[in-house]
PDB file of N, CA and C in Angstrom:
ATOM      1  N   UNK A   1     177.615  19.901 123.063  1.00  0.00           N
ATOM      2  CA  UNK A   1     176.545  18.995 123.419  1.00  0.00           C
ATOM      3  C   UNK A   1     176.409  18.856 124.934  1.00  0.00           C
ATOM      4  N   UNK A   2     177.754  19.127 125.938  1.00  0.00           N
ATOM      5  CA  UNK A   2     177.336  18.823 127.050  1.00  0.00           C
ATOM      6  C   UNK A   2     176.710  20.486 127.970  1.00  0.00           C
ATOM      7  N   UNK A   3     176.576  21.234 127.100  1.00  0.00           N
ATOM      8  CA  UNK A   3     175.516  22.194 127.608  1.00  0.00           C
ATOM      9  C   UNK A   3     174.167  21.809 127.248  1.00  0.00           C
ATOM     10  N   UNK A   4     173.646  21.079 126.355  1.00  0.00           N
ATOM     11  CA  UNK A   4     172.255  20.879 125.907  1.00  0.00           C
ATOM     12  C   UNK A   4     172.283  19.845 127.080  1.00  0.00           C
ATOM     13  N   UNK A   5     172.924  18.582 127.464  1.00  0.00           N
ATOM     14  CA  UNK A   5     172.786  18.088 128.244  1.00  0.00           C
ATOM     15  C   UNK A   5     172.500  18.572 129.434  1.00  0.00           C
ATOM     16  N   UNK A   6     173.131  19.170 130.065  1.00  0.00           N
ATOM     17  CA  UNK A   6     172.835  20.066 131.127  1.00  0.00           C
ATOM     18  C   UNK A   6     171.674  20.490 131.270  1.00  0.00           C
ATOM     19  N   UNK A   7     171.152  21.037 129.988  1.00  0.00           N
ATOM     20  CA  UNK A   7     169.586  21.853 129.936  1.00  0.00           C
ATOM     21  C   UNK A   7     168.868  20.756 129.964  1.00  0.00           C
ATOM     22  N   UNK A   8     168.525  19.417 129.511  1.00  0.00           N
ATOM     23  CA  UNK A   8     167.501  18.730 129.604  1.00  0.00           C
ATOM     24  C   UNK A   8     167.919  17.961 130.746  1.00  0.00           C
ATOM     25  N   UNK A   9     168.963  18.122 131.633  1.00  0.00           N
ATOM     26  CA  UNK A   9     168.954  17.504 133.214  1.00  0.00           C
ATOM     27  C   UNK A   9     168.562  18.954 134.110  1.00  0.00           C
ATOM     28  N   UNK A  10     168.671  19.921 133.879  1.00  0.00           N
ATOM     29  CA  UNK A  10     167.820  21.042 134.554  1.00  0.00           C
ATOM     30  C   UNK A  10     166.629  20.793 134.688  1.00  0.00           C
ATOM     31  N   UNK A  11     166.069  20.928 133.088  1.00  0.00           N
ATOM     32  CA  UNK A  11     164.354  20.528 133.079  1.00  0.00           C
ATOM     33  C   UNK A  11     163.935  18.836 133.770  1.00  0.00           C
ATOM     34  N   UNK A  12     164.245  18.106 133.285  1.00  0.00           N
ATOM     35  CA  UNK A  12     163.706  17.229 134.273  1.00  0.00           C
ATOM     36  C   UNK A  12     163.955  17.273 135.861  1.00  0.00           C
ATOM     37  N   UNK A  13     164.960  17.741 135.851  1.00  0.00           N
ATOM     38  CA  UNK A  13     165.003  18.265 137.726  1.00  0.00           C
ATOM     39  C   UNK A  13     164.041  19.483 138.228  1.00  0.00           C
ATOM     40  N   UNK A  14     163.339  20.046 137.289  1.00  0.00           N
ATOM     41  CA  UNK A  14     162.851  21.373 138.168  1.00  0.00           C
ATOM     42  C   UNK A  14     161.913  21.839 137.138  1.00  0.00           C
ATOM     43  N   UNK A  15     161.554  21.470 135.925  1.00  0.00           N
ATOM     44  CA  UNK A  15     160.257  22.022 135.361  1.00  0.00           C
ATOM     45  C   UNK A  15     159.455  20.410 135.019  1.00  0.00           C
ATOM     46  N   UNK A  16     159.894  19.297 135.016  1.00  0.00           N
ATOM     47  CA  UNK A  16     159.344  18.030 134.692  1.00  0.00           C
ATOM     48  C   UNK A  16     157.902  18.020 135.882  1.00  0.00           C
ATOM     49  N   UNK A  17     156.855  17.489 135.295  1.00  0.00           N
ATOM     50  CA  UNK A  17     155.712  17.234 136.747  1.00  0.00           C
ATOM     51  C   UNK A  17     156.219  16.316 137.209  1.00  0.00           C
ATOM     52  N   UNK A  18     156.859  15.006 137.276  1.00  0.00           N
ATOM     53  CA  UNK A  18     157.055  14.158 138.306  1.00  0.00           C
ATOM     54  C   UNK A  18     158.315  14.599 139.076  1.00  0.00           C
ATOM     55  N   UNK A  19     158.924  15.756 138.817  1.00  0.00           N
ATOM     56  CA  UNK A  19     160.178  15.784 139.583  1.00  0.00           C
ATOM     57  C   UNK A  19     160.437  15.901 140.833  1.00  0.00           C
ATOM     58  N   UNK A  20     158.967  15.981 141.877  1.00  0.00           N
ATOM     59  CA  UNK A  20     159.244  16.003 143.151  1.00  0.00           C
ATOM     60  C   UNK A  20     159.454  14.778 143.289  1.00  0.00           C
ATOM     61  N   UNK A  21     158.502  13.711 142.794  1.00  0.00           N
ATOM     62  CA  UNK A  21     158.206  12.770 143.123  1.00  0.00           C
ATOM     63  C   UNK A  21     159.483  11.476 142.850  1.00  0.00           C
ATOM     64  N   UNK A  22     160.440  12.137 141.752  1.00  0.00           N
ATOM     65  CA  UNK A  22     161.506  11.334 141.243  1.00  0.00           C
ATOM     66  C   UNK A  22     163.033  12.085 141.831  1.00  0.00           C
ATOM     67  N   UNK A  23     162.810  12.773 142.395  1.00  0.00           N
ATOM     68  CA  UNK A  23     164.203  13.387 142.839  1.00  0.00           C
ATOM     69  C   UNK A  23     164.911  12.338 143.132  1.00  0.00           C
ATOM     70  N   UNK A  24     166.110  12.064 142.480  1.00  0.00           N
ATOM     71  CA  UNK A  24     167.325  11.561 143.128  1.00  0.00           C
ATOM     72  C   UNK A  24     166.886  10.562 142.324  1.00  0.00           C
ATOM     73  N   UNK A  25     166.100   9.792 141.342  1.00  0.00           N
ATOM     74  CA  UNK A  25     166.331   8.706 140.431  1.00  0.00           C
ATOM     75  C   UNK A  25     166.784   8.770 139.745  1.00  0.00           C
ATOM     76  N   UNK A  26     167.433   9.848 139.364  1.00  0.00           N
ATOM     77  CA  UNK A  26     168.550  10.403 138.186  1.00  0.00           C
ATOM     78  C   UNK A  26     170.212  10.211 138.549  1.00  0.00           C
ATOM     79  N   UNK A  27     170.815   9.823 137.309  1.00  0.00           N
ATOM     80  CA  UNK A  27     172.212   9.950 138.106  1.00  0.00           C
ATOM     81  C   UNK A  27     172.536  10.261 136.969  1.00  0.00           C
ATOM     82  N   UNK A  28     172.689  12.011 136.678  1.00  0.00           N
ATOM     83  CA  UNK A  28     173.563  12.940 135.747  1.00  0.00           C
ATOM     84  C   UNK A  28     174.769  12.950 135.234  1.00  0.00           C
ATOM     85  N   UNK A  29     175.771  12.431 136.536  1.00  0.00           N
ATOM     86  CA  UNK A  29     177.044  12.670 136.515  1.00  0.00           C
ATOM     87  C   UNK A  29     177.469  11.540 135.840  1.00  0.00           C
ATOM     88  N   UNK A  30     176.626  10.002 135.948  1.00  0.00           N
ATOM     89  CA  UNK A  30     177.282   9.165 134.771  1.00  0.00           C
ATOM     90  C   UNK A  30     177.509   9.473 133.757  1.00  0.00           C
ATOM     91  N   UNK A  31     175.969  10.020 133.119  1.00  0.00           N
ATOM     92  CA  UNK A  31     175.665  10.024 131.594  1.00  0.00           C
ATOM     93  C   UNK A  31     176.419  11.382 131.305  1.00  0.00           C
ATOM     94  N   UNK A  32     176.546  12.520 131.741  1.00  0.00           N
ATOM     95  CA  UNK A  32     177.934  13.308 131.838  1.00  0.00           C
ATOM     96  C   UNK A  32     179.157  13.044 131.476  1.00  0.00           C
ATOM     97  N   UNK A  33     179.673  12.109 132.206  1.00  0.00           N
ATOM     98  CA  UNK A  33     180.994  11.214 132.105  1.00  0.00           C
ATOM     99  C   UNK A  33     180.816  10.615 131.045  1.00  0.00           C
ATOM    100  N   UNK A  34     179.764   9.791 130.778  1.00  0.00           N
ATOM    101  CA  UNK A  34     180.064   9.094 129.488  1.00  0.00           C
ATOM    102  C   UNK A  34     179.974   9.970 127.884  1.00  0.00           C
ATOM    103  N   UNK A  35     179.285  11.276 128.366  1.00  0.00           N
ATOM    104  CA  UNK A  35     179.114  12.684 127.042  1.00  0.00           C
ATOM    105  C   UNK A  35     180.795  12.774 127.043  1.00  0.00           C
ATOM    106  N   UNK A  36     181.410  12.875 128.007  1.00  0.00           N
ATOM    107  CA  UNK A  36     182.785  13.515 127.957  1.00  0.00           C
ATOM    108  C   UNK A  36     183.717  12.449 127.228  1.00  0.00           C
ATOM    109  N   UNK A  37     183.609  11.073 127.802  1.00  0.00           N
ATOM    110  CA  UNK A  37     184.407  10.078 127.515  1.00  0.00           C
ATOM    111  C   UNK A  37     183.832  10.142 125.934  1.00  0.00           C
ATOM    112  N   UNK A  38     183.141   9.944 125.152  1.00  0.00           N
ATOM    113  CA  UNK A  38     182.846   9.528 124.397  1.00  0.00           C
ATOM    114  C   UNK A  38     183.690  11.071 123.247  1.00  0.00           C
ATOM    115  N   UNK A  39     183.197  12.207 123.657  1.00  0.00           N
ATOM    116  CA  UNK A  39     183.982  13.464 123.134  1.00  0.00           C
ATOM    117  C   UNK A  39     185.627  13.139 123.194  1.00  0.00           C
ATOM    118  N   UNK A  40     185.989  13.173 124.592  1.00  0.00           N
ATOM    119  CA  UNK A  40     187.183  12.806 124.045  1.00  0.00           C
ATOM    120  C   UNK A  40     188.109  11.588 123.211  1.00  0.00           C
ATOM    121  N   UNK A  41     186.960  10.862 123.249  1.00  0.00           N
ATOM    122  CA  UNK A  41     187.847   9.799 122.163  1.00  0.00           C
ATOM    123  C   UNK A  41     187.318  10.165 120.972  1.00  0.00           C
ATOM    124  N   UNK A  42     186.604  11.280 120.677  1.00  0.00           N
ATOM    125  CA  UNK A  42     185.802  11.188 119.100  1.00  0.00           C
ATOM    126  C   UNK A  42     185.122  10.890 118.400  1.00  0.00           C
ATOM    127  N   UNK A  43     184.213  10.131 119.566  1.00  0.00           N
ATOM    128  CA  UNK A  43     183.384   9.527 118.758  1.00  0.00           C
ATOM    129  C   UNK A  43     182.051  10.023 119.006  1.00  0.00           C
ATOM    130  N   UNK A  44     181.938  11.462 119.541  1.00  0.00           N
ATOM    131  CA  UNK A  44     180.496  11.614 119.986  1.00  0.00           C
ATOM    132  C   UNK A  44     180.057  12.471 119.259  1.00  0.00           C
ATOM    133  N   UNK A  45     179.031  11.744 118.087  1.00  0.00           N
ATOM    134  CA  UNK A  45     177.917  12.279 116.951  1.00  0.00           C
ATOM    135  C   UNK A  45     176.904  12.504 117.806  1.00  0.00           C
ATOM    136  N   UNK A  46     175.559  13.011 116.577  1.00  0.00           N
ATOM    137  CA  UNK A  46     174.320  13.162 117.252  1.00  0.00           C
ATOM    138  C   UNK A  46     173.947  11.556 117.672  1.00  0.00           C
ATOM    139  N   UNK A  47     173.859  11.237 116.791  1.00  0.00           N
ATOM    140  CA  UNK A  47     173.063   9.540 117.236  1.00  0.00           C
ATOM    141  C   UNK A  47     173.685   9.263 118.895  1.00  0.00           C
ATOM    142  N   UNK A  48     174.954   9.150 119.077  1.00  0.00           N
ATOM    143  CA  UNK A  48     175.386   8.811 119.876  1.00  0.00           C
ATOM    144  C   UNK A  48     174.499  10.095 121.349  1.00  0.00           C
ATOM    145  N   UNK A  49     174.897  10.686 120.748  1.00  0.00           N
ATOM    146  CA  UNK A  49     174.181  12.231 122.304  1.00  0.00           C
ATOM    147  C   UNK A  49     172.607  11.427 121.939  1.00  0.00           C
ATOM    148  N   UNK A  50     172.003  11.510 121.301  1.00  0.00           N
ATOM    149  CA  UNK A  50     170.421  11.387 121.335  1.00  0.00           C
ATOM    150  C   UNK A  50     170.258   9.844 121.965  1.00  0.00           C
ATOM    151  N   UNK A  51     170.857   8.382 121.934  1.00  0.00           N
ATOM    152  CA  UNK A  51     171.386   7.630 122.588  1.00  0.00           C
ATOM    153  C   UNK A  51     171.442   7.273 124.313  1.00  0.00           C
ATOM    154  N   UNK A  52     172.255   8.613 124.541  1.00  0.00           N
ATOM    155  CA  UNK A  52     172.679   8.950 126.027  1.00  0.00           C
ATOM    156  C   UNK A  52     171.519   9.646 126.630  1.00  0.00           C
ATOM    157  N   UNK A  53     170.946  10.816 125.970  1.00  0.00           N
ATOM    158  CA  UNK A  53     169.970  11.537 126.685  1.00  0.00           C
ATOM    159  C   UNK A  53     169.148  10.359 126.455  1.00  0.00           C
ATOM    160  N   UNK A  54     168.400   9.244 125.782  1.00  0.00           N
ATOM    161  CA  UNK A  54     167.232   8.693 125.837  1.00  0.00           C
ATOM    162  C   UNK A  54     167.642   7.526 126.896  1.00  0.00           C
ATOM    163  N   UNK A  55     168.791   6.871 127.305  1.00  0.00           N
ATOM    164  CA  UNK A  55     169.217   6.219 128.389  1.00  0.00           C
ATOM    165  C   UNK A  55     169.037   7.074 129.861  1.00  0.00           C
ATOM    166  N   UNK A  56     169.569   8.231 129.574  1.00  0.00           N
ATOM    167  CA  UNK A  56     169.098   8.760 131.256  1.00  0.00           C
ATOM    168  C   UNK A  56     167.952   9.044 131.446  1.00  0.00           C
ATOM    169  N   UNK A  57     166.940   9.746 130.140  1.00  0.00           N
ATOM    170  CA  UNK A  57     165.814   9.604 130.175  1.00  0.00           C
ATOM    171  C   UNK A  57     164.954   7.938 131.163  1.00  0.00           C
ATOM    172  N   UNK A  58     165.062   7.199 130.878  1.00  0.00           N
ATOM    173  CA  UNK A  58     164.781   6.083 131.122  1.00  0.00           C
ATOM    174  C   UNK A  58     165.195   6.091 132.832  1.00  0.00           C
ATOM    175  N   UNK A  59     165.870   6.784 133.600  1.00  0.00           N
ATOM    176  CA  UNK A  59     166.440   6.826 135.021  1.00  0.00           C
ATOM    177  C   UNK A  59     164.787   7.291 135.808  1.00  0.00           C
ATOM    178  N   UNK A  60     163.915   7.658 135.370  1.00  0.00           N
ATOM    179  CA  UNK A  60     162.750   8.396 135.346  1.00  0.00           C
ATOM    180  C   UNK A  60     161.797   7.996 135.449  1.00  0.00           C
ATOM    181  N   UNK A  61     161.459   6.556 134.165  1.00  0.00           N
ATOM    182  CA  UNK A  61     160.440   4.804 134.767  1.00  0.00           C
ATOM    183  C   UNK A  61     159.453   6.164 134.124  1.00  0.00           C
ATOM    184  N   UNK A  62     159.090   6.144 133.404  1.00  0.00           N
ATOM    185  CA  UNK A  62     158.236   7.392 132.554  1.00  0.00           C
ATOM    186  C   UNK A  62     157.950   7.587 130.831  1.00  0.00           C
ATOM    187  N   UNK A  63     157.131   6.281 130.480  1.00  0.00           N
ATOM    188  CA  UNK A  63     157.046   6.229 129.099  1.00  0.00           C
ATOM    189  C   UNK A  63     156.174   7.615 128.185  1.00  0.00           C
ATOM    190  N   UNK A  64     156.241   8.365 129.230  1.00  0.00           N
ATOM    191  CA  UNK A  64     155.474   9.683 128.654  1.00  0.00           C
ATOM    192  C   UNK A  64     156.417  10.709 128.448  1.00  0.00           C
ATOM    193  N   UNK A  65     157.831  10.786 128.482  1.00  0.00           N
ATOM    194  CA  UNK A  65     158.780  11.599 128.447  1.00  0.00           C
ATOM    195  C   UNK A  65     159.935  10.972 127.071  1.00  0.00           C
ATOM    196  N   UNK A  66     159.900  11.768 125.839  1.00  0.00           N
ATOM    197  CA  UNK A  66     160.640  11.257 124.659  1.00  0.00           C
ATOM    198  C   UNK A  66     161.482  12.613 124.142  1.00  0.00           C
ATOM    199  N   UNK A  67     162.707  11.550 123.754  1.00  0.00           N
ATOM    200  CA  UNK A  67     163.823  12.768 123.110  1.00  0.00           C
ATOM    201  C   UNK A  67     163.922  12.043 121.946  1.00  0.00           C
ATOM    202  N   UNK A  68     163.752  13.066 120.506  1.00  0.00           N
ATOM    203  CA  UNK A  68     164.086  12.786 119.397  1.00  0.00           C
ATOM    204  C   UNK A  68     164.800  13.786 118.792  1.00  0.00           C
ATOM    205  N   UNK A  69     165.903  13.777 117.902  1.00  0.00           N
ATOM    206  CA  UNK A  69     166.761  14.426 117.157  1.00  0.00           C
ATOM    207  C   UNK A  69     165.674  13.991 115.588  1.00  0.00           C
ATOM    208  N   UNK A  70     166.416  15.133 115.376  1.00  0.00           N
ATOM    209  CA  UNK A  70     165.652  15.190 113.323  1.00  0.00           C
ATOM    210  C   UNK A  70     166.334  14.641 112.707  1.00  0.00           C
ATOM    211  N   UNK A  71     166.201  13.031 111.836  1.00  0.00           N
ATOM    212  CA  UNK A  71     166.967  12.626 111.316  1.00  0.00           C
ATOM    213  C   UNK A  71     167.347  10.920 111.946  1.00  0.00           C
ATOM    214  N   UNK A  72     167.360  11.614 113.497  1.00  0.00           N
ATOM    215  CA  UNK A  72     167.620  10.103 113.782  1.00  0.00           C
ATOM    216  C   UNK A  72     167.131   9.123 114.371  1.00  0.00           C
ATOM    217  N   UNK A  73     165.669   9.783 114.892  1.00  0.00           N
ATOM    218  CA  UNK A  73     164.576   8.967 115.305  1.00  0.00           C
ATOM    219  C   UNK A  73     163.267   9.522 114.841  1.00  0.00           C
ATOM    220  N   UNK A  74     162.657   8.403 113.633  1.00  0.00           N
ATOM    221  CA  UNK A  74     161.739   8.634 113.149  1.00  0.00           C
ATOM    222  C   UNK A  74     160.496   8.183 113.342  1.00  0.00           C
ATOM    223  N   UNK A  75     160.450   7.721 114.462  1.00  0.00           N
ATOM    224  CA  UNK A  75     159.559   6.852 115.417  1.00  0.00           C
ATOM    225  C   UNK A  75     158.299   7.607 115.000  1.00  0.00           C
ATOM    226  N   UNK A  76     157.209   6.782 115.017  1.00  0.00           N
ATOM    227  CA  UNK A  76     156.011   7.507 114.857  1.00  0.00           C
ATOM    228  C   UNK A  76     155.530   7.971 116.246  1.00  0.00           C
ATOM    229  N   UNK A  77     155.138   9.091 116.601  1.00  0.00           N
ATOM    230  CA  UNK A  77     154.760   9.537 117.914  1.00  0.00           C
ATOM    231  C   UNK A  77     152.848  10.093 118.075  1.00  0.00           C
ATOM    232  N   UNK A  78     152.656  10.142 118.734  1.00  0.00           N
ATOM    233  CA  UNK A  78     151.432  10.533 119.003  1.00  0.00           C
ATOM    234  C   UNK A  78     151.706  11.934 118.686  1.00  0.00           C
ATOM    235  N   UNK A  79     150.888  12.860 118.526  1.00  0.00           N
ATOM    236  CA  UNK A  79     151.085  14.226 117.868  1.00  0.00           C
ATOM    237  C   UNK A  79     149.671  15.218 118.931  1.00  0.00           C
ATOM    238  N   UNK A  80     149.834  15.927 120.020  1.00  0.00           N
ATOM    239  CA  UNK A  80     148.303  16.620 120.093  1.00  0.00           C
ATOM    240  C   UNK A  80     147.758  17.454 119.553  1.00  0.00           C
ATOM    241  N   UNK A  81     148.819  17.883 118.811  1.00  0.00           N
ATOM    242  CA  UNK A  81     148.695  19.304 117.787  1.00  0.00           C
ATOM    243  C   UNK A  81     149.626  20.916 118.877  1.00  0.00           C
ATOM    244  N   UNK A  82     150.013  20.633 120.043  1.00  0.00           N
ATOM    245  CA  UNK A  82     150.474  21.475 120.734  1.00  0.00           C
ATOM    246  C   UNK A  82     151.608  20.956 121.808  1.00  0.00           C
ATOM    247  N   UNK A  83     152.296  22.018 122.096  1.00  0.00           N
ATOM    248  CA  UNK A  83     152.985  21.320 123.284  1.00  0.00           C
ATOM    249  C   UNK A  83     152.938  22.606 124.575  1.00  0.00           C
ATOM    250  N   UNK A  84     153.150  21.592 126.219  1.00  0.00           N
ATOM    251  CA  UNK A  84     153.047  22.319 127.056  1.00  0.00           C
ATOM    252  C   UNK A  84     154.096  22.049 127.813  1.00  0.00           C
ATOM    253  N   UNK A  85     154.249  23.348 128.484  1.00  0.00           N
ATOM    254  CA  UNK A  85     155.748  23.212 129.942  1.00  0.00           C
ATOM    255  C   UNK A  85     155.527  23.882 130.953  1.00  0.00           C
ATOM    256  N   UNK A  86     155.493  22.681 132.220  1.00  0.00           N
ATOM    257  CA  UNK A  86     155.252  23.133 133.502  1.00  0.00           C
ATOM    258  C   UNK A  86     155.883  24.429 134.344  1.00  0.00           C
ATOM    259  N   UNK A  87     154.839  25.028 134.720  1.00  0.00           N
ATOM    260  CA  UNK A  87     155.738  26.126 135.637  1.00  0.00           C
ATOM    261  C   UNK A  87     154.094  25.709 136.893  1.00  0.00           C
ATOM    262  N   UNK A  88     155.441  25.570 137.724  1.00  0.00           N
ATOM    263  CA  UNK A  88     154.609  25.663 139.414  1.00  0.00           C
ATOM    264  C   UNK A  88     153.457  24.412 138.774  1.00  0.00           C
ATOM    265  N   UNK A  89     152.878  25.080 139.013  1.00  0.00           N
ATOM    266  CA  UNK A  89     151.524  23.771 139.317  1.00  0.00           C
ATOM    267  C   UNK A  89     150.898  23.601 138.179  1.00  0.00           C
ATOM    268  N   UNK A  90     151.037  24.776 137.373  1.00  0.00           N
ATOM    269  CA  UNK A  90     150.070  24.567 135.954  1.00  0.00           C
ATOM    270  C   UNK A  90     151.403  24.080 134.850  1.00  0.00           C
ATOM    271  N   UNK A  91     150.616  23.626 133.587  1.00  0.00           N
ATOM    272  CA  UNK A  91     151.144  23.800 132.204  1.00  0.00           C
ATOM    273  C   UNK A  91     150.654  24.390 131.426  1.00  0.00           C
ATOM    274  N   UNK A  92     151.692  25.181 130.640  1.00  0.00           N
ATOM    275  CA  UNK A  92     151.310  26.319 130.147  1.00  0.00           C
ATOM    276  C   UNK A  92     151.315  25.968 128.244  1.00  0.00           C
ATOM    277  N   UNK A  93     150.536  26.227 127.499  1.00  0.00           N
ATOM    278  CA  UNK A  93     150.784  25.871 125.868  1.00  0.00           C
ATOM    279  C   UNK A  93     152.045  26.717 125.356  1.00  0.00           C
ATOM    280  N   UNK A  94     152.657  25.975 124.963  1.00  0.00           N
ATOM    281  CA  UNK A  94     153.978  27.208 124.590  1.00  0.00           C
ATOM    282  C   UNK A  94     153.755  26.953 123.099  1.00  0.00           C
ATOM    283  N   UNK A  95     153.399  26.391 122.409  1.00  0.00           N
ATOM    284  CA  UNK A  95     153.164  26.279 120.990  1.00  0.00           C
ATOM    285  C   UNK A  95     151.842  24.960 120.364  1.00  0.00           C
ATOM    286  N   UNK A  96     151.500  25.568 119.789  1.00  0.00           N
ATOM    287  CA  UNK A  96     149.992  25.054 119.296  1.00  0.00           C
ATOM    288  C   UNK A  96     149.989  25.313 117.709  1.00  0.00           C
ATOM    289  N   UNK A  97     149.936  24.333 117.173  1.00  0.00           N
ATOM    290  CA  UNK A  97     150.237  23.579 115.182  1.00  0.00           C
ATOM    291  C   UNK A  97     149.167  23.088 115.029  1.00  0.00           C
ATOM    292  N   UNK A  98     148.075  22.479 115.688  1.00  0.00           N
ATOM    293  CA  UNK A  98     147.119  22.043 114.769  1.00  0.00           C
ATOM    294  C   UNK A  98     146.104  21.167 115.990  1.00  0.00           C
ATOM    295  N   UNK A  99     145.999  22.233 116.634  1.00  0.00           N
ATOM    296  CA  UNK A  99     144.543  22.077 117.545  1.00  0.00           C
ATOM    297  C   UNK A  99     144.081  23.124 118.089  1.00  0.00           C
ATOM    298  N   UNK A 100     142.871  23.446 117.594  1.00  0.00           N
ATOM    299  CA  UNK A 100     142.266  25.093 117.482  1.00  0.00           C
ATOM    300  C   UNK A 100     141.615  25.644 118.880  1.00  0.00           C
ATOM    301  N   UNK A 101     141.290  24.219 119.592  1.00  0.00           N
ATOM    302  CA  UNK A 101     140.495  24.277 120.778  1.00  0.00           C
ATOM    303  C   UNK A 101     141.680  25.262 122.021  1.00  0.00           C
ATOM    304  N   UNK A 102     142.824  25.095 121.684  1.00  0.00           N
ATOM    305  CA  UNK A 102     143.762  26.113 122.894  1.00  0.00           C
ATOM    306  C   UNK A 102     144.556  27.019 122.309  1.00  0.00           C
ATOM    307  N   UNK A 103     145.362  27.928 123.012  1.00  0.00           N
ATOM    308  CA  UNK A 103     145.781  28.601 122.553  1.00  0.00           C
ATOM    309  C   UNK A 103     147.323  29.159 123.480  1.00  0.00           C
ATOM    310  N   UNK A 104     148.358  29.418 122.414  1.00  0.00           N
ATOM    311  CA  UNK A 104     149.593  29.759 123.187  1.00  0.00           C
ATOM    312  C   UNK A 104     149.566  30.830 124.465  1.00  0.00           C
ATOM    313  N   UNK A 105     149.775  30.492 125.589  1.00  0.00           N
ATOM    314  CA  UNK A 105     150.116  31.005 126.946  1.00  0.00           C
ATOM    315  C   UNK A 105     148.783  30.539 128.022  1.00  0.00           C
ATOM    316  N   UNK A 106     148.269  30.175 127.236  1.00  0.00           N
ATOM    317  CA  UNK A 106     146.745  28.861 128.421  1.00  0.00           C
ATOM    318  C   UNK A 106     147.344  27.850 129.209  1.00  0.00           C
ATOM    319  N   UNK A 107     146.889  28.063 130.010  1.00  0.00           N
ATOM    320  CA  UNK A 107     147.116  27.324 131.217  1.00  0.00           C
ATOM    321  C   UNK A 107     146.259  26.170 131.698  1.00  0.00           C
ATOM    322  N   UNK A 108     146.868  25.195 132.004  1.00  0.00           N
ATOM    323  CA  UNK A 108     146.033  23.563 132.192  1.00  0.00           C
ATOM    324  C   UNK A 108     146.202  23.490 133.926  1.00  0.00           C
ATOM    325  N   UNK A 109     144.876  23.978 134.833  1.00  0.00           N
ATOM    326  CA  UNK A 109     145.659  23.761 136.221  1.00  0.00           C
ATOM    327  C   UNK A 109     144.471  22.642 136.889  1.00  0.00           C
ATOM    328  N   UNK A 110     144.048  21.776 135.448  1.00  0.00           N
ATOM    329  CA  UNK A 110     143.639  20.386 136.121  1.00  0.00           C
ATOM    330  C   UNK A 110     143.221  19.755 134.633  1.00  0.00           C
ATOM    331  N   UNK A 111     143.034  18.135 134.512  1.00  0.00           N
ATOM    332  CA  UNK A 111     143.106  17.645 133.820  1.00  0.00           C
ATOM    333  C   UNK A 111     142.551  16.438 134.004  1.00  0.00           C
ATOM    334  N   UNK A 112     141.146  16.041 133.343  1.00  0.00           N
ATOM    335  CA  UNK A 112     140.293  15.141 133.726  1.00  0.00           C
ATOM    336  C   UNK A 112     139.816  15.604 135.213  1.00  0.00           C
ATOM    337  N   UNK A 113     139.332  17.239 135.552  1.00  0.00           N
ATOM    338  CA  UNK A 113     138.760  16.974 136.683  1.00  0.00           C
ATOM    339  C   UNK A 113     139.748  16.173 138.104  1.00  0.00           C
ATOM    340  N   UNK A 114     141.293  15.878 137.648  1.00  0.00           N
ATOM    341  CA  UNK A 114     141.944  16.243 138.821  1.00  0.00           C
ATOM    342  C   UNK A 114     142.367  17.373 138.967  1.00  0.00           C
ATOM    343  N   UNK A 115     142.662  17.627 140.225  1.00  0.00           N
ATOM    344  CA  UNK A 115     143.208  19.087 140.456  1.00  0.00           C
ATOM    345  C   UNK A 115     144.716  19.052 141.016  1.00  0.00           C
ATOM    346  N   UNK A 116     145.554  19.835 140.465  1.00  0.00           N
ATOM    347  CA  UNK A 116     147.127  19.679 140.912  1.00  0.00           C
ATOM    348  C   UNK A 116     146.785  20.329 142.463  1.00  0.00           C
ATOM    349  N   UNK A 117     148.195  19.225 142.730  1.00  0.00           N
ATOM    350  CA  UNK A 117     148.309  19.509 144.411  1.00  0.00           C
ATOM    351  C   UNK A 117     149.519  20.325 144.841  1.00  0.00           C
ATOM    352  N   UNK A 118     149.828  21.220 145.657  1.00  0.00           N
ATOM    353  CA  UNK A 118     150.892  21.502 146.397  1.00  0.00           C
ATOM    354  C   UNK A 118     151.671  20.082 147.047  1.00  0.00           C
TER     355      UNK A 118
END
């Protein structure tokens, strides 16, 4: 688990859109420490990891950014029918379920008529 961790503190450091703007509101190495502490005493299930990532999540002040495990958060979510992941300035569709209007590898490099900035 503390490699998946790792990967979703990568992505919010360097493929997230607010990450220029949030650098350094993160503090990894707690929620790290507490993945480890919690492993070594035994007690670290999924609930508990999905828990921790949605607490550091929260380091971020960003109600548009959600981690759910299958099973243990059944929260009803907004759904667009697709999902996208930033590279450089655009977002790109990496998978599309049930909205016909886009299509996987399209690129979003403005949205409502703003235009992303350098």
């Amino acid at each position: 688990m503390e490699r998946l961790f790792t990967e979703i503190v990568h992505i919010m450091q360097h493929d997230y859109a607010g990450w220029k703007d949030k650098q350094g509101w993160d503090n990894p190495d707690y929620y790290l420490g507490n993945l480890r502490d919690l492993e070594n005493q035994g007690r670290l299930n999924k609930a508990q990891f999905t828990e921790l990532v949605k607490e550091y999540l929260l380091d971020f002040k960003d109600q548009h950014i959600h981690f759910a495990s299958k099973g243990i958060n059944e929260e009803i979510r907004k759904d667009r029918g697709f999902r996208v992941r930033r590279f450089e300035d655009q977002l790109y569709v990496t998978t599309v379920f049930q909205e016909n209007r886009v299509s996987k590898g399209m690129a979003f490099t403005s949205i409502g008529a703003i235009q992303s900035r350098n």
